[in-house]
Protein backbone atom coordinates (compact mmCIF):
# COMPACT_ATOMS: atom_id res chain seq x y z
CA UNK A 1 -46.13 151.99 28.06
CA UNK A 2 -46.26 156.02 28.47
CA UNK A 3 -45.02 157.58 24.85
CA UNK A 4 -43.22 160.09 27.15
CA UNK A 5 -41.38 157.65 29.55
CA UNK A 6 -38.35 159.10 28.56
CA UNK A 7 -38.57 162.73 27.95
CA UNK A 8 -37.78 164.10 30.84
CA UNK A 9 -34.27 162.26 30.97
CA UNK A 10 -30.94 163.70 30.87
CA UNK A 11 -28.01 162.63 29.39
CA UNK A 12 -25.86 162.53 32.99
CA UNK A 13 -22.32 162.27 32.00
CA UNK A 14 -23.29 161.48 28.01
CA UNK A 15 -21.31 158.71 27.03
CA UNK A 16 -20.05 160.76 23.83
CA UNK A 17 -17.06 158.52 23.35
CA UNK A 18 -18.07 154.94 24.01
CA UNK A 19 -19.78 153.77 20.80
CA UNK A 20 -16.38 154.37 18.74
CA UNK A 21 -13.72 152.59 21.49
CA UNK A 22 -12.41 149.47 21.11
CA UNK A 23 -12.30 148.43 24.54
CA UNK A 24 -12.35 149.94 28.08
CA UNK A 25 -11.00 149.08 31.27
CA UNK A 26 -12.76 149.97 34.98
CA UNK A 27 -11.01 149.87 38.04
CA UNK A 28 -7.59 149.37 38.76
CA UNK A 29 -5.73 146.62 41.41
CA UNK A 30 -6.37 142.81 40.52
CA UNK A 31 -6.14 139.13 41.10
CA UNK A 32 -6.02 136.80 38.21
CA UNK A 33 -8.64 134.60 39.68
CA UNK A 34 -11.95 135.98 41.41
CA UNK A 35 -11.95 135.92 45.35
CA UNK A 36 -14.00 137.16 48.37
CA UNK A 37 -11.45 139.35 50.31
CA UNK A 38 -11.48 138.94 53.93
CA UNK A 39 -13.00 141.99 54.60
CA UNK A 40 -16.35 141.02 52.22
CA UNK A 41 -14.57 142.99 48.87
CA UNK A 42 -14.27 141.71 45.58
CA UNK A 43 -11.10 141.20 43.50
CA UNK A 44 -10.87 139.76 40.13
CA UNK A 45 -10.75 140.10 36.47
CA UNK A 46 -13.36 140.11 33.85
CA UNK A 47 -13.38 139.75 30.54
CA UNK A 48 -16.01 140.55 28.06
CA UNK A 49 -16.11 140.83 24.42
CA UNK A 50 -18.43 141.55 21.38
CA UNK A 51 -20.85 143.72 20.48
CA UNK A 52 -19.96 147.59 19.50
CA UNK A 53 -23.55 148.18 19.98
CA UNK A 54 -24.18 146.63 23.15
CA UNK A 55 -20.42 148.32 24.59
CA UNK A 56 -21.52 151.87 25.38
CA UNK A 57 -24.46 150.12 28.15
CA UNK A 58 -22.12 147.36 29.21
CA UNK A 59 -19.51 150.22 29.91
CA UNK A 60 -21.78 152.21 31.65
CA UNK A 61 -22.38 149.60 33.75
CA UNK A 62 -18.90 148.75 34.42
CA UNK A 63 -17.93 151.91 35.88
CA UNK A 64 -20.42 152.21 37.73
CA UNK A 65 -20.01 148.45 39.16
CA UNK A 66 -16.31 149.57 39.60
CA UNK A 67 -17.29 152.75 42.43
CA UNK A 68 -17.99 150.03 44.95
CA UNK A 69 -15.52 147.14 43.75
CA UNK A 70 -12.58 148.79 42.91
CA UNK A 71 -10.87 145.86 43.13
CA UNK A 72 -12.35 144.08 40.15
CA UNK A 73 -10.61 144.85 36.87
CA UNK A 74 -13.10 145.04 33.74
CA UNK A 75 -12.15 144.49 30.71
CA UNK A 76 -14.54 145.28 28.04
CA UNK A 77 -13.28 145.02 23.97
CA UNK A 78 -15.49 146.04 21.25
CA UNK A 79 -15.04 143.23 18.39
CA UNK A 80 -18.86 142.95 16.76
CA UNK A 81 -21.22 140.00 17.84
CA UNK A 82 -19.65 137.40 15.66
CA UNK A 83 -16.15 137.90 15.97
CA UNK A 84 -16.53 137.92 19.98
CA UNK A 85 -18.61 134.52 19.84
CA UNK A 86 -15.70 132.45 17.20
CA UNK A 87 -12.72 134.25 18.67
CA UNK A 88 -12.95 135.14 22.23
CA UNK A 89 -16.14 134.00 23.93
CA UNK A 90 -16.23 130.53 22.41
CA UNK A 91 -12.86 129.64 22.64
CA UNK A 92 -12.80 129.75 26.11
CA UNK A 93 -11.35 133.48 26.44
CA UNK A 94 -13.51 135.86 27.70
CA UNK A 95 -16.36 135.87 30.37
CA UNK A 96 -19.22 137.46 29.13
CA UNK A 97 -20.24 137.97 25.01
CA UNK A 98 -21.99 141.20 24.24
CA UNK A 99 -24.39 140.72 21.39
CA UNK A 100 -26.64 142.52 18.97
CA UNK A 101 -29.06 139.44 18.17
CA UNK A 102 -28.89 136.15 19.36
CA UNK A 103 -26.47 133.41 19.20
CA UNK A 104 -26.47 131.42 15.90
CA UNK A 105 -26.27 127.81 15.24
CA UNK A 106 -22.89 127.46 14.23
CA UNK A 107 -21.86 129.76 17.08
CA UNK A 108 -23.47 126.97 19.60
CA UNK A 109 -21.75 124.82 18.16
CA UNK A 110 -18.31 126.20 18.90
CA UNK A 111 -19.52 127.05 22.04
CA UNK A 112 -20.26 123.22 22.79
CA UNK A 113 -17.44 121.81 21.18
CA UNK A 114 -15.17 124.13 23.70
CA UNK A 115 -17.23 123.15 26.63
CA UNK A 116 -18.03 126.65 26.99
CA UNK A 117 -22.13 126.92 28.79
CA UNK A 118 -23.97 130.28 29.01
CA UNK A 119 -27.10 131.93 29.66
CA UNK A 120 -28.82 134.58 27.43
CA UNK A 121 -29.71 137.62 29.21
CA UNK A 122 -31.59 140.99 28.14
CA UNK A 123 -29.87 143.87 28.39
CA UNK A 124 -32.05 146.34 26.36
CA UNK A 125 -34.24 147.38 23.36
CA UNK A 126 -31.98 149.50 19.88
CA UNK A 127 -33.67 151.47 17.67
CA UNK A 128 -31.21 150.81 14.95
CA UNK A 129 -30.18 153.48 13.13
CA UNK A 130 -30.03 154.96 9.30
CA UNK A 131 -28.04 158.02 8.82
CA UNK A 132 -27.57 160.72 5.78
CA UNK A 133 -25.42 163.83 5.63
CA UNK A 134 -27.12 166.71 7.59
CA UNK A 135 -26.97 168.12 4.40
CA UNK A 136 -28.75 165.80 2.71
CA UNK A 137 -31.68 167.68 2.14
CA UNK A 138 -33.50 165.51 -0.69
CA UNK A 139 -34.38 162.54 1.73
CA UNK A 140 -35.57 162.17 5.22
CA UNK A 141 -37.43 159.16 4.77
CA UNK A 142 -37.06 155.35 3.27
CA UNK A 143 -38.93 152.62 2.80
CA UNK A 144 -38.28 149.19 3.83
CA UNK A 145 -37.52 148.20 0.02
CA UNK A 146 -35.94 151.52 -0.46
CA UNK A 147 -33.54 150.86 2.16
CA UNK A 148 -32.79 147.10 1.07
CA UNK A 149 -32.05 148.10 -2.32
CA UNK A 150 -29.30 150.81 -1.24
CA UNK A 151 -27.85 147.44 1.01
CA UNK A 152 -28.12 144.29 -1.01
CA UNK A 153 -25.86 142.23 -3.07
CA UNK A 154 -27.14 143.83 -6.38
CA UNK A 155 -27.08 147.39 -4.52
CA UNK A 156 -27.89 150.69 -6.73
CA UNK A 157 -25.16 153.03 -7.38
CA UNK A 158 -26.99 155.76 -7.38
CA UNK A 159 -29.52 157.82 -5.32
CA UNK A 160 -31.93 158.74 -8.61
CA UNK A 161 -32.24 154.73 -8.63
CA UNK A 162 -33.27 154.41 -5.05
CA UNK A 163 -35.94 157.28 -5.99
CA UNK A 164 -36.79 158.76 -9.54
CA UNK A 165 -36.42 162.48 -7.70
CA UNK A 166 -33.37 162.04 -5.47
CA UNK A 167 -30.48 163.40 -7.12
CA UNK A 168 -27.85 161.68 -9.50
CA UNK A 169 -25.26 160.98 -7.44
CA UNK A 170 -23.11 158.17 -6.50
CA UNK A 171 -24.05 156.43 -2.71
CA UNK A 172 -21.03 156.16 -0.59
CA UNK A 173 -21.99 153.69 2.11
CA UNK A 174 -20.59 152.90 5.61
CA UNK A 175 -22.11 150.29 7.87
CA UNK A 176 -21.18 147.21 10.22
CA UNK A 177 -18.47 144.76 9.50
CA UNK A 178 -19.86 141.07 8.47
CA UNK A 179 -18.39 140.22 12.37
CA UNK A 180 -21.10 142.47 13.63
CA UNK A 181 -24.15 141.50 15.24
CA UNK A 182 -25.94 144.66 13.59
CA UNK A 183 -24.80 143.47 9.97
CA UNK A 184 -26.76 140.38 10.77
CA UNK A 185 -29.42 141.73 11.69
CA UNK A 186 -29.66 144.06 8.82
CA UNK A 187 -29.77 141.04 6.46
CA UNK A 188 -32.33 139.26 8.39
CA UNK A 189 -34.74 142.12 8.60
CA UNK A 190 -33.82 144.80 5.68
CA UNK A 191 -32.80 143.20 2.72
CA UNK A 192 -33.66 139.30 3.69
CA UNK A 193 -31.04 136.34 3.60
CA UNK A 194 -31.33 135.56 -0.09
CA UNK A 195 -30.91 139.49 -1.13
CA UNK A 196 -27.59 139.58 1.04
CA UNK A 197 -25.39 142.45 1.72
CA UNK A 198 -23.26 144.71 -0.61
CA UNK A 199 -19.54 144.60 -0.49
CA UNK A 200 -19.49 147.97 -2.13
CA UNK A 201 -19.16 149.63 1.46
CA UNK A 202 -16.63 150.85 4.32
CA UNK A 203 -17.16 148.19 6.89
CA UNK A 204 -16.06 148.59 10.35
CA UNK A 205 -16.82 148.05 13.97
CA UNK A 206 -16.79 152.21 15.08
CA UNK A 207 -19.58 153.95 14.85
CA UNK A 208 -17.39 157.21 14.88
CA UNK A 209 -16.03 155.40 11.95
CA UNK A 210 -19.29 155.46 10.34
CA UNK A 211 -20.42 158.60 11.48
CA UNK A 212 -17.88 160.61 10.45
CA UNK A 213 -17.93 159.15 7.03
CA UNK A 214 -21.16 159.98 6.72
CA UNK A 215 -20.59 163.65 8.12
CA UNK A 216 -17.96 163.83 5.73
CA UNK A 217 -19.57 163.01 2.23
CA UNK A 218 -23.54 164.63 1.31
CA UNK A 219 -24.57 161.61 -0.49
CA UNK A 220 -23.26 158.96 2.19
CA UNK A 221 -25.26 156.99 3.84
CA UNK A 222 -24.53 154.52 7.56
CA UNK A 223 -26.42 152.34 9.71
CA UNK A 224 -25.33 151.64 13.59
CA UNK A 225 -26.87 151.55 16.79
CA UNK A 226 -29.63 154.32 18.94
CA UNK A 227 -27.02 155.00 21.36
CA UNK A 228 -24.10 156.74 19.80
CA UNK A 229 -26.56 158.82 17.08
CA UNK A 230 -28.41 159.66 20.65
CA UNK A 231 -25.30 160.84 22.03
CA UNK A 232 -23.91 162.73 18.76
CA UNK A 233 -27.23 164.22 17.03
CA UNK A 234 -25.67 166.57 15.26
CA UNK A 235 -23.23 165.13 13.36
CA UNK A 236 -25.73 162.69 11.27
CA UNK A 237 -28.88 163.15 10.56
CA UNK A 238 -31.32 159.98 11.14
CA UNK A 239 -33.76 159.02 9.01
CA UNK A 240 -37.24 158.16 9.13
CA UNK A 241 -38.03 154.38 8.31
CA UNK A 242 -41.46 153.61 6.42
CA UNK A 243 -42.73 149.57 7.30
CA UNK A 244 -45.84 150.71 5.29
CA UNK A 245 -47.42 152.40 8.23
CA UNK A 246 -46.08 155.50 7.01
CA UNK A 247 -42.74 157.33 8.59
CA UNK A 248 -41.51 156.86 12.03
CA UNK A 249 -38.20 158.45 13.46
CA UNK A 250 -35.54 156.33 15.50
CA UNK A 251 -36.38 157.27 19.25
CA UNK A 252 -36.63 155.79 22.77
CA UNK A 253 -40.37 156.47 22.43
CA UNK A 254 -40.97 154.62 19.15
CA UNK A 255 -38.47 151.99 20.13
CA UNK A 256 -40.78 151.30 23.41
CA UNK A 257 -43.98 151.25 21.88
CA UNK A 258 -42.66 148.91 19.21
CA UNK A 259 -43.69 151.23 16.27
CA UNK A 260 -40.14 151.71 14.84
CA UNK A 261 -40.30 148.60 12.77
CA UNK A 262 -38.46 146.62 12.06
CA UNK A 263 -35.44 148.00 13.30
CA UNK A 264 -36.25 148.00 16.75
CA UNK A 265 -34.33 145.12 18.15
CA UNK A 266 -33.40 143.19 21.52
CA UNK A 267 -30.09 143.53 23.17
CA UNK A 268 -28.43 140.28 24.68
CA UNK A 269 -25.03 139.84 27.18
CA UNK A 270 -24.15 135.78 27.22
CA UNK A 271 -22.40 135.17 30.55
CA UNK A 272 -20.13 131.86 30.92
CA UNK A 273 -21.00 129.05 33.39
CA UNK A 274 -17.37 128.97 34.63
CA UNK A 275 -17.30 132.59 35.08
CA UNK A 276 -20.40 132.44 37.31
CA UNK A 277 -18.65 129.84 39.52
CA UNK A 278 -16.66 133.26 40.50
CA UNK A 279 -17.86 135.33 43.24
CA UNK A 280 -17.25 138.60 41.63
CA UNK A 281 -18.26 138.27 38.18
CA UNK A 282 -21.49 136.55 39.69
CA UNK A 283 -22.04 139.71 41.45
CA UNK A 284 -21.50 142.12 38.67
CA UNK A 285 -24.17 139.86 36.33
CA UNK A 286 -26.35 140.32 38.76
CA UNK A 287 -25.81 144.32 39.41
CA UNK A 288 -25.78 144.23 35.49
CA UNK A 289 -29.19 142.79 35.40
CA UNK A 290 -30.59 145.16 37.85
CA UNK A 291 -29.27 148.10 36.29
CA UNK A 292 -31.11 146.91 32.93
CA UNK A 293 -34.41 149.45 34.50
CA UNK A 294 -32.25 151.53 35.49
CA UNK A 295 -33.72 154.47 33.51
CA UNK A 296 -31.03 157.48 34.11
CA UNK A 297 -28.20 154.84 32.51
CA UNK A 298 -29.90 153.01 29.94
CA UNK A 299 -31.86 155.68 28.49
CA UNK A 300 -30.24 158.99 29.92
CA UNK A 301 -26.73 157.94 29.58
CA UNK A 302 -26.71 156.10 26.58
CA UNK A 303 -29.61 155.87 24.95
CA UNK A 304 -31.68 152.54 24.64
CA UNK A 305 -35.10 151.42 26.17
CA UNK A 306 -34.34 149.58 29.51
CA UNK A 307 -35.85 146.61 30.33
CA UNK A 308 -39.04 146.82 32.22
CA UNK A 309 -39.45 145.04 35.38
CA UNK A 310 -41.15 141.96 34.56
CA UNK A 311 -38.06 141.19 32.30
CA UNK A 312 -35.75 142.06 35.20
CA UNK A 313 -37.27 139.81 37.52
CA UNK A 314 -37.28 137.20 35.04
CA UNK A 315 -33.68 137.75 33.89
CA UNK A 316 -32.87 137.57 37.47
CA UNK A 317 -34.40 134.50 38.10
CA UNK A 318 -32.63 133.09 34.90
CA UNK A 319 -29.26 134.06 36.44
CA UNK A 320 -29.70 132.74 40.06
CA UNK A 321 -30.46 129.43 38.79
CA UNK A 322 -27.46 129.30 36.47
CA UNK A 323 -25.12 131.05 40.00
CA UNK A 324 -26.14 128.31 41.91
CA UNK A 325 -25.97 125.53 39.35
CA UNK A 326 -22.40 127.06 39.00
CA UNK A 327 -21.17 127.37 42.25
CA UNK A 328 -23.10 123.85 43.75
């Protein structure tokens, strides 16, 4: 894959606001159960839930779904990964789950116990993101165990003990609530499952929560998805990340080529079975999936690496076997 695939992109209508909302609605005059109008339109609601990080593309998405069905009402809340799996998705409530790593165990569970079925789907590739103070001169770079040791159970307290040079001040941390997909994955692939997660830290589900945290305090310190530090790059400054291959910045480009590791990370939507049996939410999975290389919105607009074709097609085939299992 080109290094400079994306450089020439714009940010066409930057989605500046998206990665702090809690949820968004598209279009406006409904029907509380999908139909095929007379006339070939689409009416209907649909629900989604979960992932902050995975919000700003499924948003993006929405409205532009919503310029040609303007009869379909989308409703899209931003509750983390977790919490939209247990409390909405699961349950029953919701049609789609976003989600910033895959389904767990437990979650499956739930899912099975509700008679809830799904498919996993792609949506895109995160470079997850670390973020300082712009005036945080002393550091531009961690390590792996650098990083863990600021996050763990056990965390340090202070910089000078993340670094014998960085300055003697207390860390003020913000990051993902323990419903969040992105917490999880943090765990998992920064500090490990046995280190855990500090509790010493603002949690929440915003990233303009954790931004402006960080913005607010010189020795803070955040972690949240590419797309809203792509869209706001100057109120945070983003660190460099050091896997032992040396430093490598947070981009598109090194999120592509697979060398910002290990924080480069696969996006997921979970539609429902039932919901498929629906004519218009089968329609918008299916315009979601093809917008998924759709370059200008997933990389332009909000800023992850689309999906390249080969996924696509086989996303695509993955969802017309689960339409017309649904709707046989």
């Amino acid at each position: 894959m080109p290094t400079n695939r994306f450089s020439d992109l714009t940010r066409r209508n930057a989605l500046k606001t998206l990665g702090g909302a809690a949820a968004v609605a598209a279009a406006g005059c409904t029907q509380t159960s999908g139909t095929e109008q007379g006339d070939g339109s689409l009416s209907g609601d649909i629900n989604i839930a979960g992932s902050s990080t995975v919000f700003p593309l499924m948003s993006a998405v929405a409205e532009e779904f919503s310029e040609d069905h303007p009869d379909v009402n989308i409703d899209i809340s931003s509750t983390g990964s977790g919490g939209g799996f247990a409390n909405h998705f699961c349950p029953g409530n919701t049609d789609f789950n976003n989600a910033s790593r895959p389904i767990k165990g437990e979650e499956e569970e739930l899912c099975a116990d509700n008679d809830v079925d799904y498919i996993e789907l792609i949506a895109a590739t995160d470079a997850l993101t670390v973020v300082v103070n712009p005036e945080a001169d002393f550091v531009d770079c961690l390590t792996i165990e650098e990083l863990a040791s600021i996050w763990e159970s056990d965390a340090v307290e202070t910089w000078d003990e993340v670094r014998e040079e960085f300055p003697n001040e207390e860390i003020e941390r913000y990051g993902a609530a323990d419903t969040s997909g992105t917490y999880d994955y943090f765990i998992e692939n920064v500090q490990g499952a046995e280190a855990g997660h500090t509790d010493d830290y603002q949690a929440t589900e915003r990233d303009d929560t954790i931004a402006q945290g960080v913005a607010g305090s010189e020795y803070a310190i955040g972690y949240f998805g590419f797309s809203y530090y792509y869209n706001n790059p100057d109120e945070v400054k983003a660190l460099g990340i050091d896997n032992g291959d040396g430093c490598v910045e947070p981009s598109l480009e090194t999120a592509a080529s697979g060398e910002y590791q290990p924080l480069s990370r696969p996006l997921f939507t979970y539609p429902a079975m039932s919901a498929l049996e629906k004519d218009h939410v089968a329609e918008f999975a299916r315009f979601f999936v093809e917008q998924t290389t759709n370059e200008d919105l997933v990389a332009g607009d909000v800023g992850y690496v689309p999906a390249t074709e080969d996924v696509k097609e086989a996303q695509m085939q993955k969802l017309e076997s689960a339409i017309e299992e649904a709707q046989s």
